[in-house]
Every structure is written in C-alpha cells, then in structure tokens.
Protein backbone atom coordinates (compact mmCIF):
# COMPACT_ATOMS: atom_id res chain seq x y z
CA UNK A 1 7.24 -17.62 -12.01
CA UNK A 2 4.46 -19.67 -12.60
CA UNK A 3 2.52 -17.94 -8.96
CA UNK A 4 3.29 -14.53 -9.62
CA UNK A 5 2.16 -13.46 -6.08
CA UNK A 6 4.86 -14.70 -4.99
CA UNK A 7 7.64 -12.80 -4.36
CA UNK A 8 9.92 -16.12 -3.76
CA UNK A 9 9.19 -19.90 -2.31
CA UNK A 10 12.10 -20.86 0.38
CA UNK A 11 12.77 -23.70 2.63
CA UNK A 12 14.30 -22.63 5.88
CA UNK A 13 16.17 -24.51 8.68
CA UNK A 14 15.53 -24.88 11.79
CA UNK A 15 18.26 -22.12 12.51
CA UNK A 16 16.20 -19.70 10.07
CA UNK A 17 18.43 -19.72 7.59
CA UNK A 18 17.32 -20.37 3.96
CA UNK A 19 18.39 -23.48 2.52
CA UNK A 20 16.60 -23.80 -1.00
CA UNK A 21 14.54 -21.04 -2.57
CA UNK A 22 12.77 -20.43 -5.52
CA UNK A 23 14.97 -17.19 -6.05
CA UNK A 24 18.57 -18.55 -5.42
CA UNK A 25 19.90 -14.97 -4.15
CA UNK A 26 17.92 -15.74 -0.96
CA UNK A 27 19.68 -18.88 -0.18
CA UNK A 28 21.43 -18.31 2.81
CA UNK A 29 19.33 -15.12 3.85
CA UNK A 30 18.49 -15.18 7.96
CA UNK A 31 15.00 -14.94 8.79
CA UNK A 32 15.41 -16.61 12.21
CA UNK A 33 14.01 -13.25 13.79
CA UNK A 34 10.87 -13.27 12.21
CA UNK A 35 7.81 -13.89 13.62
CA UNK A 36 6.11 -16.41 10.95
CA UNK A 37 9.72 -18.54 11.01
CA UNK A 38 9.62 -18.54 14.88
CA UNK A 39 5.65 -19.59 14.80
CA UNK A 40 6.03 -22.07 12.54
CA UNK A 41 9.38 -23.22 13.97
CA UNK A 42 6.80 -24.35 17.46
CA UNK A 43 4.80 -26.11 15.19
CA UNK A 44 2.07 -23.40 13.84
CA UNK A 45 0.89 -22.82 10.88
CA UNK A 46 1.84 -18.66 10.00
CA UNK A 47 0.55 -15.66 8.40
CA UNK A 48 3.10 -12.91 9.57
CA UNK A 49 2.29 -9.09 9.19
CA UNK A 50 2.99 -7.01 5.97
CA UNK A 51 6.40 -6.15 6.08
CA UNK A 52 9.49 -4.90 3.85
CA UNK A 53 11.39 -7.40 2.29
CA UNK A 54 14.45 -7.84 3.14
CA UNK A 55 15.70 -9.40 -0.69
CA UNK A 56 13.54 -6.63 -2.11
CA UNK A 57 12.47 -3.70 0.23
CA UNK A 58 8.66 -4.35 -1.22
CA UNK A 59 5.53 -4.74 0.88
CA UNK A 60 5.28 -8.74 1.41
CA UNK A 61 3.96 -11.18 3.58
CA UNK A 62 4.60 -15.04 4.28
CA UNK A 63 2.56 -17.79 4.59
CA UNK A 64 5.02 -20.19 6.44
CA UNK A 65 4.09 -24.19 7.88
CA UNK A 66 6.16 -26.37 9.38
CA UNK A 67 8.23 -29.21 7.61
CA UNK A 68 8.49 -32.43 9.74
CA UNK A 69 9.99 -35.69 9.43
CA UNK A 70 8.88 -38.51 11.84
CA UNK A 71 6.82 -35.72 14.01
CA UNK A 72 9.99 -33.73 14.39
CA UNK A 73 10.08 -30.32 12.99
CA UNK A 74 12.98 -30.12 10.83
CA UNK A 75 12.58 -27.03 8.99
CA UNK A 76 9.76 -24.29 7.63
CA UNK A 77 8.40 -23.93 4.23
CA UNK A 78 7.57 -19.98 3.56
CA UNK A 79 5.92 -18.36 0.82
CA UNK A 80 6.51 -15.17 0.62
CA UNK A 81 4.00 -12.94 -0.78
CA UNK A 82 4.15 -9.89 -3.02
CA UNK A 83 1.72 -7.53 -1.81
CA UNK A 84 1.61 -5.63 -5.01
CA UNK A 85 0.92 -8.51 -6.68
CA UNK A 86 -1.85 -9.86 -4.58
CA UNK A 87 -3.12 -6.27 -4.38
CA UNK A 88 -3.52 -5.90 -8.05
CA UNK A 89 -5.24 -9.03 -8.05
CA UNK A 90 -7.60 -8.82 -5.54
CA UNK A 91 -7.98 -5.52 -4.42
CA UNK A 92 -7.32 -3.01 -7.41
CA UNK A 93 -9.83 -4.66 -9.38
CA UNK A 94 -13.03 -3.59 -7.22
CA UNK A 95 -14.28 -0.90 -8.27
CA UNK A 96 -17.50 0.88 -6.87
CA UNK A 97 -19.79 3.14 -9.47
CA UNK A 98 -17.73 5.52 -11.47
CA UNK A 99 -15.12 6.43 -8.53
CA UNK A 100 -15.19 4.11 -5.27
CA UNK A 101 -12.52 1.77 -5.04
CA UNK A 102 -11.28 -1.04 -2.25
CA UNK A 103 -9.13 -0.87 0.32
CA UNK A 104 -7.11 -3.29 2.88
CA UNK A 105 -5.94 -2.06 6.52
CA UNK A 106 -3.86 -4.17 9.03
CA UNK A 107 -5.28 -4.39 12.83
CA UNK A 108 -3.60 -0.92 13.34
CA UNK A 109 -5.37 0.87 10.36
CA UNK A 110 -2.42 1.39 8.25
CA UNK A 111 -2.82 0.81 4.63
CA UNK A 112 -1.91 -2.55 3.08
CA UNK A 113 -3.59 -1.32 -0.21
CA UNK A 114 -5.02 1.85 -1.78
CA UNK A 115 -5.01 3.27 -5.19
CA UNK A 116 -2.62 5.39 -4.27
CA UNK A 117 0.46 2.89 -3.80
CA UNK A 118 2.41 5.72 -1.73
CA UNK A 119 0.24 5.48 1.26
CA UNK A 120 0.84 1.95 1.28
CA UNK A 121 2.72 1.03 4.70
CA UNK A 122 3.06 4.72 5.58
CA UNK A 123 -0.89 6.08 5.62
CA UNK A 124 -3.40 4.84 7.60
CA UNK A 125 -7.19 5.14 9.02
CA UNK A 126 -6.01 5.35 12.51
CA UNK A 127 -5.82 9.40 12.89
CA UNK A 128 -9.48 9.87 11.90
CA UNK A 129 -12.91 9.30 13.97
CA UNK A 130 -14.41 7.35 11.08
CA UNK A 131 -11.24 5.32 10.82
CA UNK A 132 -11.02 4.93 14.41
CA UNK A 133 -14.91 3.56 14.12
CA UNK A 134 -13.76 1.14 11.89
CA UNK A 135 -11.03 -0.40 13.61
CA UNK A 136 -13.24 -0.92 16.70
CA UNK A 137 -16.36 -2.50 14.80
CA UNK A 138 -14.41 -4.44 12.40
CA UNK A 139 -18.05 -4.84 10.36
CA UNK A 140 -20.33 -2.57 8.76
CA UNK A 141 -21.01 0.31 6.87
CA UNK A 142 -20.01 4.23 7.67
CA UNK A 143 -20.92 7.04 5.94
CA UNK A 144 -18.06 10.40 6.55
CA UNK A 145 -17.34 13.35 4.75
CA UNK A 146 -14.07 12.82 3.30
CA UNK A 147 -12.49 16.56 1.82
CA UNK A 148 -16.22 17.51 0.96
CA UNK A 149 -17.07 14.77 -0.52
CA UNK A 150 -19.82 12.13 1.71
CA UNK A 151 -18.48 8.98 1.27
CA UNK A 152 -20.15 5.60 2.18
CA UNK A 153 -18.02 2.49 2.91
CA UNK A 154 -18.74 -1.03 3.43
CA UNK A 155 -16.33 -2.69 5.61
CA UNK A 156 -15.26 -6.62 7.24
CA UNK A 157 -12.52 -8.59 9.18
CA UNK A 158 -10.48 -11.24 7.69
CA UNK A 159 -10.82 -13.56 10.80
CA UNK A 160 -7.03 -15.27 9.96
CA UNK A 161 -4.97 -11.96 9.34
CA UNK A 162 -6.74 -9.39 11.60
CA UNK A 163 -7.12 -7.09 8.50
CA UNK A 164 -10.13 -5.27 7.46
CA UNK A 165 -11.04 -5.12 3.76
CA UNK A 166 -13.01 -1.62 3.07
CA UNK A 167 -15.07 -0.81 0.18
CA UNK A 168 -16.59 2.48 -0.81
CA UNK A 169 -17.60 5.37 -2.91
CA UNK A 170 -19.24 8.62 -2.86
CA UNK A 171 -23.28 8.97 -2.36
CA UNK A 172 -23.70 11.30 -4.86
CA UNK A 173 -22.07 8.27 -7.57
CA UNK A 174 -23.80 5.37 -5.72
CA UNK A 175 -27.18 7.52 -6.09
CA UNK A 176 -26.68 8.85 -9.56
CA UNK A 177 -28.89 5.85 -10.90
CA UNK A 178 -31.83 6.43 -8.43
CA UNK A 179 -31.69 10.02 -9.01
CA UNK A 180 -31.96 9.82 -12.45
C-alpha cells in the first residue's frame, strides 16, 4: 500500500512458486514459466515485458533479482508493477500545448500507454510508416499527418526495457504562440 505502483511484492522459490507476498492471495501462485523468474532464477537481474496479470488480468510488469544465501541462489524477489499506476504517474501527466500528450511503446510498437487506456496492449505503431520509422530509429523527432491533423512527435529508447517513450502534439497548437 504504501508503493502504489505496485500491484503486489512476492518472494518466489526456486521452483517459481510464491512463498510470501505482499497480497496473500498470491501465495502459492506459479510463475515458474515466466521469463523475469527464469532470468533471475540464473542469477540476472529482470525487467520482463508488459504482460496480463495473472492475480488481476491488468497490464503489469516485474522487476525481479535474485535472493542468495552464501552465493547460492535460493529464491527471487519480484515486484510486480501496475502499469496503470506507473502510467498515471509518469506518463499521463505530460502534456504538450493545449492537446499533445505522451506515449510508451514496447520494442514491437504496441502501446504500453496512451490516453486512450483501450488501446493499451491491443493498439500499436507498428501498422503505420511513421510508426514503423520510429521503431527503427528509436530517437528523434517525426512530423505525420495523423486523420488531418500534422502532428510532430519527439521520441527516445529506454536502453534497459527496449521501450520507446513518444511525445507529441499538433503544429498548428505547438505554433499557436509564434503565430500570434
């Protein structure tokens, strides 16, 4: 409660089973198939993909390291993030003149977060030329017409995730000022 990005805190065994958890309904939950648990399991540090939850069916993603005890791994501590949560706090809140807003794209160009919380996981940049542009620059700015609208966006790689934080508005709003 007192990290409310957090969807829940867990300590998992080294058969990926959860053992002690912030939210007790997850004790005994199997997570041995995921990714993070398996990387951190041989000794990485993790950052796993967005996913659904399996407690809660809500965009999340873990931060998992390993536990050890005299240099033997012995277990994984995972934090498992509420995307929501960290979206509303550091994504939602940019804002670009009067209409341009932030958004957040895995490696594939799907949506992680957007204003509009139903494209989240299920929309992406991917299908379009300027999206497509994006995803294989990873840094700088495009300008597109987006449904008649030209749009300008700033965009940049976060180096540890693979995602690629977007910011952007329309010219006519970033130019208002100059105009006038």
């Amino acid at each position: 409660a007192t990290y409310g990005s957090y969807e829940f805190l867990a300590l998992i065994d080294t058969d990926g089973k959860v053992v002690s958890s912030s939210d007790q309904e997850n004790i005994g939950l199997d997570l041995h198939n995921r990714d993070y648990v398996k990387q951190a399991l041989s000794g990485q540090s993790a950052i796993s993909k967005v996913l659904r939850s399996k407690a809660s069916s809500n965009p999340i993603f873990a931060i998992a390291e390993p536990v050890t005890l005299d240099e033997r791994i012995v277990g994984v501590l995972a934090g498992v993030v509420d995307m929501q949560g960290f979206n509303n706090e550091f994504i939602s809140t940019v804002q670009v003149g009067e209409r341009g807003y932030a958004y957040l794209v895995d490696a594939d160009g799907t949506f992680l977060s957007h204003p509009d919380r139903n494209n989240v996981l299920k929309e992406g940049i991917a299908q379009y030329e300027w999206g497509q542009k994006i995803l294989k620059q990873k840094s700088g700015f495009i300008q597109y017409p987006w449904k008649g609208i030209n749009k300008i966006v700033s965009y940049k790689p976060i180096e540890k995730t693979g995602w690629i934080i977007a910011s952007g508005a329309e010219l006519e709003d970033i130019f208002t000022p100059i105009n006038k």
